[in-house]
N, C-alpha and C. Protein backbone atom coordinates (compact mmCIF):
# COMPACT_ATOMS: atom_id res chain seq x y z
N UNK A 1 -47.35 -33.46 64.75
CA UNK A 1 -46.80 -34.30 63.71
C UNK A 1 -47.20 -33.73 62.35
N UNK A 2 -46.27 -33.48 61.64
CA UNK A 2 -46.39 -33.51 59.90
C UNK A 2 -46.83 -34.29 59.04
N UNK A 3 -47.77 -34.53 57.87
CA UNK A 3 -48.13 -34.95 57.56
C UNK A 3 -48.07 -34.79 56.00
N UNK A 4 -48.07 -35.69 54.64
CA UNK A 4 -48.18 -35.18 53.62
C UNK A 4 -49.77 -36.10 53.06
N UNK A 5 -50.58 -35.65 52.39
CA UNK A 5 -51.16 -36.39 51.53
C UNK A 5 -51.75 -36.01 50.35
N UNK A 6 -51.65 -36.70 49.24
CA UNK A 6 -52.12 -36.63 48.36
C UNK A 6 -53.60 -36.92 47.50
N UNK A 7 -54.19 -36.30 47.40
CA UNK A 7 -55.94 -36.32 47.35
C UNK A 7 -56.10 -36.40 45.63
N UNK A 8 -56.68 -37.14 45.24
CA UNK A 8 -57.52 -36.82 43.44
C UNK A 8 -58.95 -37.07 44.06
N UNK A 9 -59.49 -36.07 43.01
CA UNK A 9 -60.82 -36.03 43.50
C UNK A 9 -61.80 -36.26 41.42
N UNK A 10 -62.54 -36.77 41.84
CA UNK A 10 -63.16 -37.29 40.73
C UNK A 10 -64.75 -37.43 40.63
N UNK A 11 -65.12 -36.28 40.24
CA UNK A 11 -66.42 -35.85 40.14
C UNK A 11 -67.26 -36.79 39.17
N UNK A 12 -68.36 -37.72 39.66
CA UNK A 12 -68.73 -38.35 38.25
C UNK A 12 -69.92 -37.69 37.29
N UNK A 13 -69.74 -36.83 36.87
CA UNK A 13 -70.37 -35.86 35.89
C UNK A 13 -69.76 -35.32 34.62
N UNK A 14 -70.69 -35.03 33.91
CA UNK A 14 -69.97 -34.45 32.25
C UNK A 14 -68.99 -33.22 32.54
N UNK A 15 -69.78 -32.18 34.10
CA UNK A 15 -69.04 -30.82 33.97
C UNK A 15 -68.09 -30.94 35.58
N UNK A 16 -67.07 -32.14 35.27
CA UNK A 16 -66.30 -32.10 36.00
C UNK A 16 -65.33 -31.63 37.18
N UNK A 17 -64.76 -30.52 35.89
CA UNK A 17 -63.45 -29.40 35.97
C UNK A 17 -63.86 -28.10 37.35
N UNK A 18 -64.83 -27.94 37.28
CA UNK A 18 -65.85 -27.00 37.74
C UNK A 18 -65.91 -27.32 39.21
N UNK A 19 -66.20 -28.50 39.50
CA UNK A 19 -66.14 -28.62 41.14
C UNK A 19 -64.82 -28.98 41.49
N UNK A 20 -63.66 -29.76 40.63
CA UNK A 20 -62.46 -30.15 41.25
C UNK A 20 -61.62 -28.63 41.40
N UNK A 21 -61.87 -27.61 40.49
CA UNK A 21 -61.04 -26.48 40.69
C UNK A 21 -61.93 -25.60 42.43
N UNK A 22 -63.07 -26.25 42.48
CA UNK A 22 -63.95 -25.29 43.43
C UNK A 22 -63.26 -26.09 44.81
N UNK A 23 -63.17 -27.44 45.31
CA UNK A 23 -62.61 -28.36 46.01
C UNK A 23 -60.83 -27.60 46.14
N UNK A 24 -60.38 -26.89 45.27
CA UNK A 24 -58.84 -26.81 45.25
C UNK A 24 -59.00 -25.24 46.04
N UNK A 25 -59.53 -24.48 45.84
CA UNK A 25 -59.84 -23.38 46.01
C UNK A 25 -60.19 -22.87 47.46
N UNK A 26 -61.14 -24.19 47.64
CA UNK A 26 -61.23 -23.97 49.04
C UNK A 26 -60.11 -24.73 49.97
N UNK A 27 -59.70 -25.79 49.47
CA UNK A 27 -58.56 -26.14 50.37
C UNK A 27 -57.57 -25.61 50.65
N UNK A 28 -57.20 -24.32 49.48
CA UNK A 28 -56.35 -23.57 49.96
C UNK A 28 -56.26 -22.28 50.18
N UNK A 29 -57.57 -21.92 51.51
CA UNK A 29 -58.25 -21.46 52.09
C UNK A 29 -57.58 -21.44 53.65
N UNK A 30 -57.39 -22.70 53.59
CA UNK A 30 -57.71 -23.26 55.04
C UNK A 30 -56.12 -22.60 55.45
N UNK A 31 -55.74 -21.65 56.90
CA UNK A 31 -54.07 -21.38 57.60
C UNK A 31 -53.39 -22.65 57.59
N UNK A 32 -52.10 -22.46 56.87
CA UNK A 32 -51.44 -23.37 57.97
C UNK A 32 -50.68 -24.78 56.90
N UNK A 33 -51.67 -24.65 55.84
CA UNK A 33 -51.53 -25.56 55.05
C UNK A 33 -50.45 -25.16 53.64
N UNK A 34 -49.70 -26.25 53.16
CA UNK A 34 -48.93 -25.99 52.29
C UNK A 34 -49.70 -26.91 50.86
N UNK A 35 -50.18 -25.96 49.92
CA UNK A 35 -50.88 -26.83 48.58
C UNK A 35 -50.49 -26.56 47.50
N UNK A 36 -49.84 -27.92 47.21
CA UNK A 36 -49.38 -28.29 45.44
C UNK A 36 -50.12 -29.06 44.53
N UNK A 37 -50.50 -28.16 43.68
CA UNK A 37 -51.37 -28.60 42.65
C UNK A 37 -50.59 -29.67 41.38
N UNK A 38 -51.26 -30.39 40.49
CA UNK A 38 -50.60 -30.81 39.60
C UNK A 38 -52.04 -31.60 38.57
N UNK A 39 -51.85 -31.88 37.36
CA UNK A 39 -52.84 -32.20 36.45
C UNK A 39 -53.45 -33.59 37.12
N UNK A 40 -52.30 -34.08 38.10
CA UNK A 40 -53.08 -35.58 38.69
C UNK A 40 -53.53 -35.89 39.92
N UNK A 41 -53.02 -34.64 40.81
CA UNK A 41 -53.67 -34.47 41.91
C UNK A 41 -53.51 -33.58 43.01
N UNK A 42 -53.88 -33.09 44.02
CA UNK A 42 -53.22 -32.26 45.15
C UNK A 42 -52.43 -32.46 46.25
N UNK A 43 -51.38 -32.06 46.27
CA UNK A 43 -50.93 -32.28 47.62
C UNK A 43 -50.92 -31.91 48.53
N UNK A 44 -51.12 -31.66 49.60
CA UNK A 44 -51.53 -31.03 51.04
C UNK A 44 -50.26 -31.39 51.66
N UNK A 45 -49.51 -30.49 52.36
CA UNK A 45 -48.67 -30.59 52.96
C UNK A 45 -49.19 -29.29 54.88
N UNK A 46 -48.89 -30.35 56.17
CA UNK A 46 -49.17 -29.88 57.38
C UNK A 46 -49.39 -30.52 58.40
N UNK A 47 -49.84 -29.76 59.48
CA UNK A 47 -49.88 -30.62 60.82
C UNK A 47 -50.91 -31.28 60.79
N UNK A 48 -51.02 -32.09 61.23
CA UNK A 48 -51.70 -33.60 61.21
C UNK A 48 -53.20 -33.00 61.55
N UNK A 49 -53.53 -32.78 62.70
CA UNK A 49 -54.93 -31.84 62.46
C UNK A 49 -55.46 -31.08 61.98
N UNK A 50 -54.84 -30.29 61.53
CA UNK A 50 -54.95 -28.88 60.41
C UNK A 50 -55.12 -29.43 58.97
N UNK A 51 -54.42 -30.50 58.45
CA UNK A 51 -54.56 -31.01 57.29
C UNK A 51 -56.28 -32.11 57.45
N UNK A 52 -56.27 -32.74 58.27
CA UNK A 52 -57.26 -33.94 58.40
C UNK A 52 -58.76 -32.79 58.70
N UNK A 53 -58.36 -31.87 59.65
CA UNK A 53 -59.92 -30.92 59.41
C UNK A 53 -59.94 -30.56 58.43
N UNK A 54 -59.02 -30.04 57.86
CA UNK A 54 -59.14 -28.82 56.32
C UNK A 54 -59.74 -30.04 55.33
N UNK A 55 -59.36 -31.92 55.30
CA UNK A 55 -60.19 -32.34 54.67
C UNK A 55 -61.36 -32.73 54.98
N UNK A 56 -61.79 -33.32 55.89
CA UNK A 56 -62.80 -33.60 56.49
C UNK A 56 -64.12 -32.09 56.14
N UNK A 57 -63.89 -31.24 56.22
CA UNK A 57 -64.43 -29.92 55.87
C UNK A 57 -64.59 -29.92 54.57
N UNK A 58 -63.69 -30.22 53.85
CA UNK A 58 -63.81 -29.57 52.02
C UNK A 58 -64.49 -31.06 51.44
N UNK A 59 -63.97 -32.10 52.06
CA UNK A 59 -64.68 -33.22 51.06
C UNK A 59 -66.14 -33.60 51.82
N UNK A 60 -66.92 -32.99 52.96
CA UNK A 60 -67.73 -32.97 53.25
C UNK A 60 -68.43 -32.39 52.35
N UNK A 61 -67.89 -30.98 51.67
CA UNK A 61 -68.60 -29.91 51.33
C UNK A 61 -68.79 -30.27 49.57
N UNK A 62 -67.89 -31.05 49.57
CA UNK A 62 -67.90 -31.73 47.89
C UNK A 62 -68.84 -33.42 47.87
N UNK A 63 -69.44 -33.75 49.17
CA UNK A 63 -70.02 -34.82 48.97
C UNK A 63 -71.53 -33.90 48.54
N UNK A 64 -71.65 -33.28 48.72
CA UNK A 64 -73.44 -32.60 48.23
C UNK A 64 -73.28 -32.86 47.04
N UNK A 65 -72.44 -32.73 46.03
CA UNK A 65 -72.55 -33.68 44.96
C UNK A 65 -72.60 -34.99 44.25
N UNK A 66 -73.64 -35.49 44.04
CA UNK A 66 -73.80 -37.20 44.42
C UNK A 66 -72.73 -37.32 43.10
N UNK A 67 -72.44 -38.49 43.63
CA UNK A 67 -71.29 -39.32 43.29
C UNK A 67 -69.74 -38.68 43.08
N UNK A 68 -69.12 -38.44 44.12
CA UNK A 68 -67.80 -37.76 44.34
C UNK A 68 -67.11 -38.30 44.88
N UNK A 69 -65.73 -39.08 44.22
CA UNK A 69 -64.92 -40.09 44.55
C UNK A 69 -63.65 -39.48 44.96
N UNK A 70 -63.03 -39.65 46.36
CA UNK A 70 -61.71 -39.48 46.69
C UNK A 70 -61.00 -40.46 46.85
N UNK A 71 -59.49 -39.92 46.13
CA UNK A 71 -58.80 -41.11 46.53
C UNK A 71 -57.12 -40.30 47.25
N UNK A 72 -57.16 -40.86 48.43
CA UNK A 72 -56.10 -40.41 49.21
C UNK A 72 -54.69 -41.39 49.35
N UNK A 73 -53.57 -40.92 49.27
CA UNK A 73 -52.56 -41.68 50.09
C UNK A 73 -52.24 -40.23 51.68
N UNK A 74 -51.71 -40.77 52.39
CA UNK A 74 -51.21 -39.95 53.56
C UNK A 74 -50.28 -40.63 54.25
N UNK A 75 -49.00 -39.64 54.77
CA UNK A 75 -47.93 -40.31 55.29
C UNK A 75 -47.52 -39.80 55.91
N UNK A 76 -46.97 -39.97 57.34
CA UNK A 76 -46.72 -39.14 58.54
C UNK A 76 -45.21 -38.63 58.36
N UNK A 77 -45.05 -38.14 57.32
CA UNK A 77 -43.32 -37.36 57.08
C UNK A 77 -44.36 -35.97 56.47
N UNK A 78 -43.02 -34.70 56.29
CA UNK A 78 -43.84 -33.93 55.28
C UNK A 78 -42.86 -34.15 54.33
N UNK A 79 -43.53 -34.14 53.02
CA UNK A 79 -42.00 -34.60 51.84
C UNK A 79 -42.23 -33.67 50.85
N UNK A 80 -42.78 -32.20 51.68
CA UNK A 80 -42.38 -31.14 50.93
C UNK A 80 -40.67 -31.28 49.97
């Protein structure tokens, strides 16, 4: 199954920019995945496991920074 979702990620610190571009970088890292950037958030476009590890992995790796807020929608179409 296909999947689309859309992730903002919101670092609560003065030097923001710095981990949300490091979070983008690695997500689109991960095979398989289709990623659209935009000033308000990312979109992840893929198969339903491939997208849910690739986050489960990157926002794991962005919680070592205390206080790191995600906010997701996800919807089982891809609306590439």
């Amino acid at each position: 199954m296909d999947i689309s979702v859309e992730v903002s990620y919101y670092p609560l610190k003065v030097e923001y920019i710095a981990p949300i571009k490091d979070f983008i970088a690695r997500i689109n890292k991960h095979d398989g995945l289709t990623v659209q950037t935009n000033h308000m958030s990312t979109q992840i476009f893929g198969e339903y496991h491939a997208v849910m590890q690739a986050l489960t992995d990157e926002i794991y790796k962005s919680f070592e920074l205390p206080h790191s807020i995600f906010v997701m929608k996800i919807i089982n179409a891809d609306l590439r």
